[in-house]
C-alpha atoms as a PDB file:
ATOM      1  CA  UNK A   1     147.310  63.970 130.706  1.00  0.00           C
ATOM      2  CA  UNK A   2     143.633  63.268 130.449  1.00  0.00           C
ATOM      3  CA  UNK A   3     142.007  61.838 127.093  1.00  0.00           C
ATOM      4  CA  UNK A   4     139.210  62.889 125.352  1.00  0.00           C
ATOM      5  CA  UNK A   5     135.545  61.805 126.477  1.00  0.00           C
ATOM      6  CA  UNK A   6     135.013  59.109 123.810  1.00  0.00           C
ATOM      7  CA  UNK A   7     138.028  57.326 125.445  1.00  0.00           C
ATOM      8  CA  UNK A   8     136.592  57.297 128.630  1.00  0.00           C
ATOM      9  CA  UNK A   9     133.942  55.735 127.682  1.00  0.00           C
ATOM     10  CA  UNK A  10     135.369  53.186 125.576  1.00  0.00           C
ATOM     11  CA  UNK A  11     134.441  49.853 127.532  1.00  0.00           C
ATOM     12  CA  UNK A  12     137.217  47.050 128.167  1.00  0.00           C
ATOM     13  CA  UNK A  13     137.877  45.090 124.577  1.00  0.00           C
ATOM     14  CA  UNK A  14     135.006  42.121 124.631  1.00  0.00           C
ATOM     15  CA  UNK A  15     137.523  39.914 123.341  1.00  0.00           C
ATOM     16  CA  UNK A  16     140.221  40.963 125.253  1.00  0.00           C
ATOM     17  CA  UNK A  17     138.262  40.226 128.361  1.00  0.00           C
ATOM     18  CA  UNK A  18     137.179  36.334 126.453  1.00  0.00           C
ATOM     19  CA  UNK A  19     141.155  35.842 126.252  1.00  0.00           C
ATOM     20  CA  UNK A  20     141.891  36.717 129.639  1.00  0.00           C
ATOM     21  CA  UNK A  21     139.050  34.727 130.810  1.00  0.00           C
ATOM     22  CA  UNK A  22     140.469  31.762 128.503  1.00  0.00           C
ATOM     23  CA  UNK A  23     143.969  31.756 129.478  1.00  0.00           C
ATOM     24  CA  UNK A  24     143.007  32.044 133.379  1.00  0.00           C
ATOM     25  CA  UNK A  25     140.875  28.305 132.964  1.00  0.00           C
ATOM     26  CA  UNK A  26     144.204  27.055 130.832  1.00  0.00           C
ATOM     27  CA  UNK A  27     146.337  28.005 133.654  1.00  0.00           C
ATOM     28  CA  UNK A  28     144.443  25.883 135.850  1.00  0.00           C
ATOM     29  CA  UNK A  29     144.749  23.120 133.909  1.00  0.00           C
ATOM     30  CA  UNK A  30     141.196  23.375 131.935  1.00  0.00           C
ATOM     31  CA  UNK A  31     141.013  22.406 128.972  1.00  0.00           C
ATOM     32  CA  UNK A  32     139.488  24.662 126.958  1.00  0.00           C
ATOM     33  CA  UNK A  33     137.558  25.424 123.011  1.00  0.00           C
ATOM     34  CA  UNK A  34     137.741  28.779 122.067  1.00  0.00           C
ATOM     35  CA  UNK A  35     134.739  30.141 121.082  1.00  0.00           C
ATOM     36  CA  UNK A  36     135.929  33.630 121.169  1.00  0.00           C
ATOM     37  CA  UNK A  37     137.393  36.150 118.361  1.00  0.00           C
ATOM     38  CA  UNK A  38     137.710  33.238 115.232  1.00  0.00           C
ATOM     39  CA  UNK A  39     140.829  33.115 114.869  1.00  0.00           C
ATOM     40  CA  UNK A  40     142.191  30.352 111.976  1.00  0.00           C
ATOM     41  CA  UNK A  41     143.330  27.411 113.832  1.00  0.00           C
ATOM     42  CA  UNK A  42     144.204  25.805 110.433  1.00  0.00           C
ATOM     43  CA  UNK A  43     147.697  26.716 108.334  1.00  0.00           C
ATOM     44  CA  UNK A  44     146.733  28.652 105.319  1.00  0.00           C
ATOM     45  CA  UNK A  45     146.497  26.470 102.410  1.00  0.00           C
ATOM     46  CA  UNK A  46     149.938  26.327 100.963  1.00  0.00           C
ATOM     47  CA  UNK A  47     149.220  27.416  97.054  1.00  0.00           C
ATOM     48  CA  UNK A  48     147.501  30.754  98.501  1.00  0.00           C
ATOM     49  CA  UNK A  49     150.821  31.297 100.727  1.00  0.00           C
ATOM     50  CA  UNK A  50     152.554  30.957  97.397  1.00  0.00           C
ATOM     51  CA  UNK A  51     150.071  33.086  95.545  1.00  0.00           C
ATOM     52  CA  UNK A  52     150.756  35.800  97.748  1.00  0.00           C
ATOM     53  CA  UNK A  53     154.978  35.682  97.831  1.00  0.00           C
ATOM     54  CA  UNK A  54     154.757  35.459  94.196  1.00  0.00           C
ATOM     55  CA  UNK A  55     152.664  38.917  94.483  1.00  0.00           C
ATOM     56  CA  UNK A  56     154.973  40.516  96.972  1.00  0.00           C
ATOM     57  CA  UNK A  57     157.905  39.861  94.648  1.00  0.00           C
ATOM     58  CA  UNK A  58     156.315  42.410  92.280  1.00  0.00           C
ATOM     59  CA  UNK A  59     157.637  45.717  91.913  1.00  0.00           C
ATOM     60  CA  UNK A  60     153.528  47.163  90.699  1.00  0.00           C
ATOM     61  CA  UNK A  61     152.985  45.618  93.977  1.00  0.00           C
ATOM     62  CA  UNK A  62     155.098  47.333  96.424  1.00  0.00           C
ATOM     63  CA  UNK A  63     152.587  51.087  95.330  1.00  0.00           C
ATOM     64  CA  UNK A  64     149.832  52.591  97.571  1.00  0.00           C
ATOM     65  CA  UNK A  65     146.629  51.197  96.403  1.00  0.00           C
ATOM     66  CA  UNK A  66     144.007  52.848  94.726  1.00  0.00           C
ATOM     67  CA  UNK A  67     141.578  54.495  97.420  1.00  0.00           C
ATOM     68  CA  UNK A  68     138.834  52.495  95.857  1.00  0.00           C
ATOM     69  CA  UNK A  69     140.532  49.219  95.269  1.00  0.00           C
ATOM     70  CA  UNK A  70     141.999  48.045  92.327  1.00  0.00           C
ATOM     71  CA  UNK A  71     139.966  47.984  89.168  1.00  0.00           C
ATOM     72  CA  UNK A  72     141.176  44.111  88.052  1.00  0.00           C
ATOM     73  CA  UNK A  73     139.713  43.183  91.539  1.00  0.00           C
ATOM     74  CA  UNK A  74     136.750  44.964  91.999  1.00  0.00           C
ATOM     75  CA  UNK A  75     135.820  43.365  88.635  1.00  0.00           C
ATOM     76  CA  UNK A  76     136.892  40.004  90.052  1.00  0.00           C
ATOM     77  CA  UNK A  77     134.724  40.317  92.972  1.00  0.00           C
ATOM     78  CA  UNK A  78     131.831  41.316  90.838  1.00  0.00           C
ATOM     79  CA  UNK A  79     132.076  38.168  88.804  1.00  0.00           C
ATOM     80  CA  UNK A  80     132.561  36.068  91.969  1.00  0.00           C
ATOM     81  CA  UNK A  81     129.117  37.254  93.277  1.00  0.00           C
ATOM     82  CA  UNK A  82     127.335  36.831  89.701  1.00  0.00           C
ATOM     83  CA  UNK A  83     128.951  33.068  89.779  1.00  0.00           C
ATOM     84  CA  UNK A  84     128.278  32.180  92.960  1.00  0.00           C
ATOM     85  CA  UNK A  85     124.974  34.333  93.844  1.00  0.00           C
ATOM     86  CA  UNK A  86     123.750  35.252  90.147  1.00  0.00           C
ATOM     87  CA  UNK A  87     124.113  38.693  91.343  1.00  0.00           C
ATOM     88  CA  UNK A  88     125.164  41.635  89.210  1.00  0.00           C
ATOM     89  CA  UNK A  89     127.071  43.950  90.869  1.00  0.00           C
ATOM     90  CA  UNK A  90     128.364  47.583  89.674  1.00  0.00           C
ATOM     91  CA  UNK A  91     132.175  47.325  90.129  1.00  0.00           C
ATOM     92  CA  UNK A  92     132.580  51.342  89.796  1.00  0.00           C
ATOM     93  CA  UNK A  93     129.692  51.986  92.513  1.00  0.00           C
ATOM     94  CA  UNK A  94     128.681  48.893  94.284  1.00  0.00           C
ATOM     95  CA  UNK A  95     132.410  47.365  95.423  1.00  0.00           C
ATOM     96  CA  UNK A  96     134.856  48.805  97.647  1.00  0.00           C
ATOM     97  CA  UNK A  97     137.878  46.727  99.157  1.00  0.00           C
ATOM     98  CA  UNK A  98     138.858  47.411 102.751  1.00  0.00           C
ATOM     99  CA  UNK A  99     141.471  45.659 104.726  1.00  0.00           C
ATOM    100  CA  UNK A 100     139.221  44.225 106.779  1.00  0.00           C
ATOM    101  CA  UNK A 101     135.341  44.003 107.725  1.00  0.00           C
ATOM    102  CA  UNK A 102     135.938  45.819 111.084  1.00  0.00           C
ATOM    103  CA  UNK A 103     137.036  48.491 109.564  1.00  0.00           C
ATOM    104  CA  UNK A 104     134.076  49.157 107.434  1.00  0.00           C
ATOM    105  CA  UNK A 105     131.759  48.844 110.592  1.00  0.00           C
ATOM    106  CA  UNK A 106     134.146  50.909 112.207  1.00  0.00           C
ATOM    107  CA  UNK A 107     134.329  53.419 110.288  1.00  0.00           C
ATOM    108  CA  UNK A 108     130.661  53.484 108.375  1.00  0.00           C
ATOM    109  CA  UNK A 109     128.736  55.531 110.983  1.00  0.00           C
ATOM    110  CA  UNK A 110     131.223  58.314 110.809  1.00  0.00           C
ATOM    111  CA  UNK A 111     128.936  58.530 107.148  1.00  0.00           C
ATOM    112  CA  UNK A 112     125.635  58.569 108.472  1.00  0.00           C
ATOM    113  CA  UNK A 113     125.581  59.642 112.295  1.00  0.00           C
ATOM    114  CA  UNK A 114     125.852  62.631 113.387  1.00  0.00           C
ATOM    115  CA  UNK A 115     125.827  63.682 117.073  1.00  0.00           C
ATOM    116  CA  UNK A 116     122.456  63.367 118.593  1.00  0.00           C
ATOM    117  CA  UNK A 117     121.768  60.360 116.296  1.00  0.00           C
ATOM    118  CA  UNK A 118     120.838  56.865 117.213  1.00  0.00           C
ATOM    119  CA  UNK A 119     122.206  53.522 115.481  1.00  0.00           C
ATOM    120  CA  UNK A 120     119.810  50.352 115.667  1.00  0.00           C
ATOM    121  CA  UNK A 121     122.489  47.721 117.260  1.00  0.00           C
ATOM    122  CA  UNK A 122     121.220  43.876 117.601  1.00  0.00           C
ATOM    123  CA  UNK A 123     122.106  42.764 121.071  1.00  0.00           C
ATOM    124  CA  UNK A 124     123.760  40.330 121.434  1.00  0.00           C
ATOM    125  CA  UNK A 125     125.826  41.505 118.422  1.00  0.00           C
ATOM    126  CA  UNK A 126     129.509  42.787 117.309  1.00  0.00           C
ATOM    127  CA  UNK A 127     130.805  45.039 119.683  1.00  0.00           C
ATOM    128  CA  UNK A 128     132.068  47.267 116.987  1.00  0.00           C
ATOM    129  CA  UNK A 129     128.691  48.398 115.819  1.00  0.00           C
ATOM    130  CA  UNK A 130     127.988  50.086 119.382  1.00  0.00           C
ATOM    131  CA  UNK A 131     131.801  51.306 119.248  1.00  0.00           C
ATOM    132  CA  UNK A 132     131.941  53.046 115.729  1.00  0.00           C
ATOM    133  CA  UNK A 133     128.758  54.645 116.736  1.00  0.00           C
ATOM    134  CA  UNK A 134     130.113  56.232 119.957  1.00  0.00           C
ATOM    135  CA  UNK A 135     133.081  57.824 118.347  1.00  0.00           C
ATOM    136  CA  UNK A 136     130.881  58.990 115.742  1.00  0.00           C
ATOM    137  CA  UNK A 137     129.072  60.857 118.706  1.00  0.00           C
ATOM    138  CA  UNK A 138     125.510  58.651 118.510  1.00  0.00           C
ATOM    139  CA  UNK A 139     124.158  56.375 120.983  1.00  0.00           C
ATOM    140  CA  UNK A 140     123.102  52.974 120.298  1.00  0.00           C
ATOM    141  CA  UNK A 141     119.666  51.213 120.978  1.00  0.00           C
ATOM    142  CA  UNK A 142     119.938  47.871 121.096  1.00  0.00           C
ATOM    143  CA  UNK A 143     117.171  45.856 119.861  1.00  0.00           C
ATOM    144  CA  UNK A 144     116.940  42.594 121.747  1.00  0.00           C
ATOM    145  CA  UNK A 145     117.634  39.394 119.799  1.00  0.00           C
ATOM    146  CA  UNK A 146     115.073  36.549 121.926  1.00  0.00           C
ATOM    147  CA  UNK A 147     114.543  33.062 121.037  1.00  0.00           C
ATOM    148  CA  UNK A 148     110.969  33.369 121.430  1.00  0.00           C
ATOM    149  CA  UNK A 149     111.333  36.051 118.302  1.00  0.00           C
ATOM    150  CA  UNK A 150     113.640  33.356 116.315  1.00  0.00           C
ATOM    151  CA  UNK A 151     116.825  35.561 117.414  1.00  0.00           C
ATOM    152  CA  UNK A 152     114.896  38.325 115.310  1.00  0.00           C
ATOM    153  CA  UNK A 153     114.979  42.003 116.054  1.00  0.00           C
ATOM    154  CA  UNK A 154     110.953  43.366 116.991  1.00  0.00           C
ATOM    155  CA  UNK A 155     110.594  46.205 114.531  1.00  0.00           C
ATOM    156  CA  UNK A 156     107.201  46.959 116.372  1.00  0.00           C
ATOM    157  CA  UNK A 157     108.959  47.934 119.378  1.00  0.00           C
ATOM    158  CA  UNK A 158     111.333  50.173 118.414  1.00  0.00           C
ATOM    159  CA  UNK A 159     110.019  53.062 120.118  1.00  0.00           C
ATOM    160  CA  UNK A 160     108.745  56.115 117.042  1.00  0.00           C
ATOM    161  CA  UNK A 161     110.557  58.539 119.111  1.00  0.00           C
ATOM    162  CA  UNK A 162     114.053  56.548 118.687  1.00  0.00           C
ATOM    163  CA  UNK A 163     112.513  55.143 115.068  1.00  0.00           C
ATOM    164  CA  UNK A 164     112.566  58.689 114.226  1.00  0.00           C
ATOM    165  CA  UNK A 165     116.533  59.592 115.349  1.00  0.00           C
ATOM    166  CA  UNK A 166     117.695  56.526 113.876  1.00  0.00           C
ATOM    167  CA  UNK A 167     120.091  57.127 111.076  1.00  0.00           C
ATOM    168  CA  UNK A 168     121.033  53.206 111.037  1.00  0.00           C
ATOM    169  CA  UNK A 169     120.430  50.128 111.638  1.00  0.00           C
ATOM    170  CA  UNK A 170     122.909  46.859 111.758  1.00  0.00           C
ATOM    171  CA  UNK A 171     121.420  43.009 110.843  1.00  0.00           C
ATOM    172  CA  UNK A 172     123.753  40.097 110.902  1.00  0.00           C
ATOM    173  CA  UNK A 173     122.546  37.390 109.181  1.00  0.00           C
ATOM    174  CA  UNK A 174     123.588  34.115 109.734  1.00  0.00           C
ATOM    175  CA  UNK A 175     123.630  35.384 113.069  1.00  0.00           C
ATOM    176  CA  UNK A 176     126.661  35.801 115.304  1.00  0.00           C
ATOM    177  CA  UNK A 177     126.353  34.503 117.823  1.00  0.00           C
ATOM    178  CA  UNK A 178     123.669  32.801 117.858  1.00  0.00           C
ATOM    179  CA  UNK A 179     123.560  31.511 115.108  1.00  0.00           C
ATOM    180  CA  UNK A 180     120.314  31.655 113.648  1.00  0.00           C
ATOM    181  CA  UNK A 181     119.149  32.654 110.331  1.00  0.00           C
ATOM    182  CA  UNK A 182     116.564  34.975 108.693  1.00  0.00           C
ATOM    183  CA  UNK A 183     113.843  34.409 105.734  1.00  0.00           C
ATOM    184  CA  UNK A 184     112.927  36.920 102.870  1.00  0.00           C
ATOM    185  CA  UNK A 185     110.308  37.721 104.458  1.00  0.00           C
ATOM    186  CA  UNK A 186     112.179  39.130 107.568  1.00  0.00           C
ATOM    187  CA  UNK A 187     114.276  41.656 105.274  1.00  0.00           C
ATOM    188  CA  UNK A 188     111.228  42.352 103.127  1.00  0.00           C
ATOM    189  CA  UNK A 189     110.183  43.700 106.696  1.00  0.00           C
ATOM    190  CA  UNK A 190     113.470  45.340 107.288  1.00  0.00           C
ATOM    191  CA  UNK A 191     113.690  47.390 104.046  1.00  0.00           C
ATOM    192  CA  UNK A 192     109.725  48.741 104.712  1.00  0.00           C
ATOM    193  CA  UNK A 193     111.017  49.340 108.350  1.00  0.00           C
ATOM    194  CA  UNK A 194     114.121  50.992 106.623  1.00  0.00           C
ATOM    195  CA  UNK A 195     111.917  53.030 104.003  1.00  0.00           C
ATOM    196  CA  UNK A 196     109.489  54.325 106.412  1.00  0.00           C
ATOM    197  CA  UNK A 197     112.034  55.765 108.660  1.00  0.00           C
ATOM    198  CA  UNK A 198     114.407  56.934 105.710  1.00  0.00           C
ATOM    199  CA  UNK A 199     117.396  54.672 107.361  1.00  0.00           C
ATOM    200  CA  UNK A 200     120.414  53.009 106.108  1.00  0.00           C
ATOM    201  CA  UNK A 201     121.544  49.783 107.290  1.00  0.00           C
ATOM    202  CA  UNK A 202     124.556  47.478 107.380  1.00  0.00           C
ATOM    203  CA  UNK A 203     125.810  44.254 108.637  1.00  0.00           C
ATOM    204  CA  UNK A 204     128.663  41.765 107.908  1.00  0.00           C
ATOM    205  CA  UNK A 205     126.848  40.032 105.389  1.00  0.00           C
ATOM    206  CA  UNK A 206     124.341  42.236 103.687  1.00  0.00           C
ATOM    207  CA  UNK A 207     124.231  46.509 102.668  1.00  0.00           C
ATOM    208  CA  UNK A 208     121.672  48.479 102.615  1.00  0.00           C
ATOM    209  CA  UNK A 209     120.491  51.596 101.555  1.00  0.00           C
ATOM    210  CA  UNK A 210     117.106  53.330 102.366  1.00  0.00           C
ATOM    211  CA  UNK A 211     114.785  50.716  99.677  1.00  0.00           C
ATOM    212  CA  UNK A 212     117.701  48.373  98.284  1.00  0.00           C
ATOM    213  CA  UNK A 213     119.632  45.659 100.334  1.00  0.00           C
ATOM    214  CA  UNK A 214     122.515  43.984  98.326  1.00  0.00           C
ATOM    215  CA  UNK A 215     124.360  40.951  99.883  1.00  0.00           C
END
């Protein structure tokens, strides 16, 4: 049985490959620090284990969700990011749970690209950001991250003729992985890029649409 196209050309899983890599140097007696997918290496603080049996215990609990999150914790989310951020946040349009980041990045060009379409991907940068584009039939142009550009992406040399296919664009900021960071003034420079070529972008950390970044 053959699969479909977009399967053959799914590359090997980056940190599959780390793993492997990891446990070969183990076997041989290495002794190695991980510096691969994040995992916790640290028990979950005990009171948040109980937290969470106590919720499993309840009957409300054992439902489908609501497909855009509860409303008591969209509303809690809101008011974490006004206490913590002084941000004000919409909790009817500007919050949506997911189960997990990847799947938002996964799944968030199947929104905006269409085939023929081109995604702005930092490289180096998450994997998945290359990946969700592909199955959303676009192609990715990475913009090189160099340390004599502070780990920044070059707007100015985006090509105009991939500028113009570009649906999206992903930042990541604290950068993974390499860790650097980026000033006002870089995403004051991102959203003009972003206006000027009507794009939406995304990252981990910080959503945008075409004129208005939220973190």
């Amino acid at each position: 049985m053959r699969t479909s196209q977009r399967i053959a050309r799914l590359p090997p899983y980056l940190f599959f490959e780390i793993s492997k890599k990891i446990a070969e140097k183990k076997a041989k007696g290495e002794d190695v620090v991980s510096f691969a997918i994040g995992d916790p290496d640290i028990p979950t603080p005990a009171h948040i284990v109980e937290r969470l049996c106590q919720a499993v215990r309840d009957p409300a609990n054992h439902r489908y969700p609501e497909s855009d999150g509860l409303p008591d914790l969209r509303k809690a989310i809101t008011e974490w990011y006004e206490r913590r951020f002084g941000i004000v946040l919409d909790p009817n349009k500007e919050v949506l749970p997911l189960i997990g980041s990847k799947e938002g990045i996964g799944h968030i060009a199947l929104c905006f690209i269409d085939p023929g379409d081109v995604a702005l991907v930092p490289d180096p940068g998450y994997p998945v950001y290359s990946i969700g584009t592909m199955f959303a039939g676009g192609e990715s142009y990475f913009m090189p991250l160099l340390e004599e550009n502070d780990f920044l992406p070059d707007f100015e040399k985006i090509p105009p003729a991939v500028a113009r296919k570009a649906k999206l664009m992903w930042l990541n900021y604290p950068n993974n992985p390499t860790g650097a960071v980026a000033s006002l003034d870089f995403f004051e420079r991102a959203v003009a890029f972003a206006r000027k070529h009507d794009l939406a972008g995304a990252s981990e950390c910080w959503w945008a649409t075409p004129g208005r970044w939220m973190p």
